[in-house]
Protein backbone atom coordinates (compact mmCIF):
# COMPACT_ATOMS: atom_id res chain seq x y z
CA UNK A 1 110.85 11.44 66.78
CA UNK A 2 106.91 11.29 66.62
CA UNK A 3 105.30 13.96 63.63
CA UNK A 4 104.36 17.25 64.33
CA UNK A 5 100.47 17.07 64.36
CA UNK A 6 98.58 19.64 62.05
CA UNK A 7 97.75 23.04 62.56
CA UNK A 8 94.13 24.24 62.34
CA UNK A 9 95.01 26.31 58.82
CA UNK A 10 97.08 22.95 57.39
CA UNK A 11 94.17 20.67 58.01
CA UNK A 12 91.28 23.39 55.98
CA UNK A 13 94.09 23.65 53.08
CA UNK A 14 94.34 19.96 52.87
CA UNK A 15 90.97 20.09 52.94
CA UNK A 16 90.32 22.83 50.43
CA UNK A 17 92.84 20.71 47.83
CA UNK A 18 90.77 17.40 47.90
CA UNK A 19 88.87 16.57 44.96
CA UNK A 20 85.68 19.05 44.22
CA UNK A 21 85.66 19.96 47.83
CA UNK A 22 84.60 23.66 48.72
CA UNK A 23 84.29 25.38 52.38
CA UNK A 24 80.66 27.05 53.80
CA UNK A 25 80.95 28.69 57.13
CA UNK A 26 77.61 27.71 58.91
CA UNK A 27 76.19 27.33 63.01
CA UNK A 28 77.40 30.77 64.06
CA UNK A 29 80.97 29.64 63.62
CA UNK A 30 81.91 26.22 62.19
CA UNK A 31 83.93 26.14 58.90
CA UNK A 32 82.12 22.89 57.17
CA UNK A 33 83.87 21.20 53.96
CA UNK A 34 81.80 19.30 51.67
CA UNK A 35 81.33 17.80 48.34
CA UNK A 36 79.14 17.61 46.20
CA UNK A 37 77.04 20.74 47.21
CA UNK A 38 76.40 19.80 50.51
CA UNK A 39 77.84 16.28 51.79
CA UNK A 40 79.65 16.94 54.66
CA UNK A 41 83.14 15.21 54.83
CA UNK A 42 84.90 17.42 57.64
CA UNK A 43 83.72 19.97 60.54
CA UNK A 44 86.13 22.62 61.67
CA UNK A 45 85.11 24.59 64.99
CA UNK A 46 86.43 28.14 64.33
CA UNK A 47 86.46 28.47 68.60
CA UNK A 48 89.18 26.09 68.95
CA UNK A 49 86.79 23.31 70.15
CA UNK A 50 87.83 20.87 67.33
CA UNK A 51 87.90 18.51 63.88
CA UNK A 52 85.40 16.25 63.29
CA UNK A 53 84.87 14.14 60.25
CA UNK A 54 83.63 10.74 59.62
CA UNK A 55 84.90 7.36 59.34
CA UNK A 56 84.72 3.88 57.69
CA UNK A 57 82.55 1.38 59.94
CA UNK A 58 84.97 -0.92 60.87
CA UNK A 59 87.59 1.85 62.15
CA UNK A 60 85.16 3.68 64.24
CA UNK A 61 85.11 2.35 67.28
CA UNK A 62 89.09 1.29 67.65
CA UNK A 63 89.69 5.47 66.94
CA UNK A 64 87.22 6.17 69.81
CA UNK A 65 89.30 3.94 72.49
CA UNK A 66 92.45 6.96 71.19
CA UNK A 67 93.23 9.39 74.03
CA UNK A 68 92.12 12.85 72.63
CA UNK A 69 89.47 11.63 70.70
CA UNK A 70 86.09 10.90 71.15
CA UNK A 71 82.68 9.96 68.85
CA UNK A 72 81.90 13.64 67.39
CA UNK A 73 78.61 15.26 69.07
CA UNK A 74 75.31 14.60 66.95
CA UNK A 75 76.94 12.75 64.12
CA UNK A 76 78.69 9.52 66.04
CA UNK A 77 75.73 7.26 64.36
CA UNK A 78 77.08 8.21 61.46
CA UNK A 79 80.71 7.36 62.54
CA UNK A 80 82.19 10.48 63.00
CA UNK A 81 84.58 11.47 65.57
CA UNK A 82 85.61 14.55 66.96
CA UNK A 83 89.14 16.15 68.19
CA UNK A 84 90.39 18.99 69.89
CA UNK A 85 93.35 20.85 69.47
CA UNK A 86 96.52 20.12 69.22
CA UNK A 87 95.56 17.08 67.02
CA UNK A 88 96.47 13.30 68.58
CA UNK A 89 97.81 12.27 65.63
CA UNK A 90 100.52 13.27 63.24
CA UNK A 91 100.42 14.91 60.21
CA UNK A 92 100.31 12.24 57.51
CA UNK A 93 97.66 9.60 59.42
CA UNK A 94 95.25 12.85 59.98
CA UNK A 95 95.77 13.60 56.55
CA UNK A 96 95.18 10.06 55.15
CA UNK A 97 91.70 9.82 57.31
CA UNK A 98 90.69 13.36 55.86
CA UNK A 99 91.38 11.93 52.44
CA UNK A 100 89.32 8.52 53.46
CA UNK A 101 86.49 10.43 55.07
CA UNK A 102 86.55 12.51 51.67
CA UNK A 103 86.08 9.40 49.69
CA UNK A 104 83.55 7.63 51.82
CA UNK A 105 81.55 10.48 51.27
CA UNK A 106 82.21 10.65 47.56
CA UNK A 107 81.53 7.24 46.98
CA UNK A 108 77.85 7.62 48.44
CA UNK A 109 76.78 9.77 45.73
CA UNK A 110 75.27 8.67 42.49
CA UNK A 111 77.97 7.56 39.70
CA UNK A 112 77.61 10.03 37.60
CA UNK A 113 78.55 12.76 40.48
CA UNK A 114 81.29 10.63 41.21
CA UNK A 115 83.24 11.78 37.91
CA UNK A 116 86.17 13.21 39.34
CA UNK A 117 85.93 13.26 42.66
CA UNK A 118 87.06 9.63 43.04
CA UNK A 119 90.94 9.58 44.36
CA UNK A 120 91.44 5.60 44.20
């Protein structure tokens, strides 16, 4: 039996738990988590149009070839992709690239605003 995929509220609470993380609402309707202040590690459409986040180089483009998903609108340079609802992907891989995308982000910022934040 395959795992139920996330809801839209599961996937902002696991969010909302990871590491220094905090929630602005922003573009007339998009919940955005960050860290940091303002690094951008997830993109929640509050229409129902989708999850985007961002991903490690060398996963990027194997995700994209994934029925249901596709590189994310304005940030796919930055190897993000973007998925609509109901998510095609169960509950503990979606959660495990939300943690990744987390830490990639993390890991960009200076050392001593990594204090904390770091998961690994």
């Amino acid at each position: 039996m395959s795992e139920q995929p996330m809801s839209e509220a599961q996937v902002a609470a696991f969010c909302l738990e990871l590491p220094g993380a905090r929630e602005d609402y922003k573009w007339g309707g998009v919940r955005v988590f960050s860290v940091a202040g303002n690094k951008m590690f997830a993109v929640l459409d509050l229409a129902g149009a989708g999850l985007s986040f961002k991903l490690a180089d060398d996963v990027f483009l194997g995700y994209c070839d994934r029925p249901g998903i596709r590189p994310a609108p304005y940030l796919a340079r930055a190897k993000w992709i973007s998925m609509a609802p109901p998510y095609p992907m169960g509950r503990s891989e979606l959660s495990d690239l939300l943690r990744r995308s987390h830490q990639l982000v993390v890991r960009r910022l200076p050392k001593r605003a990594q204090v904390g934040l770091l998961l690994d």
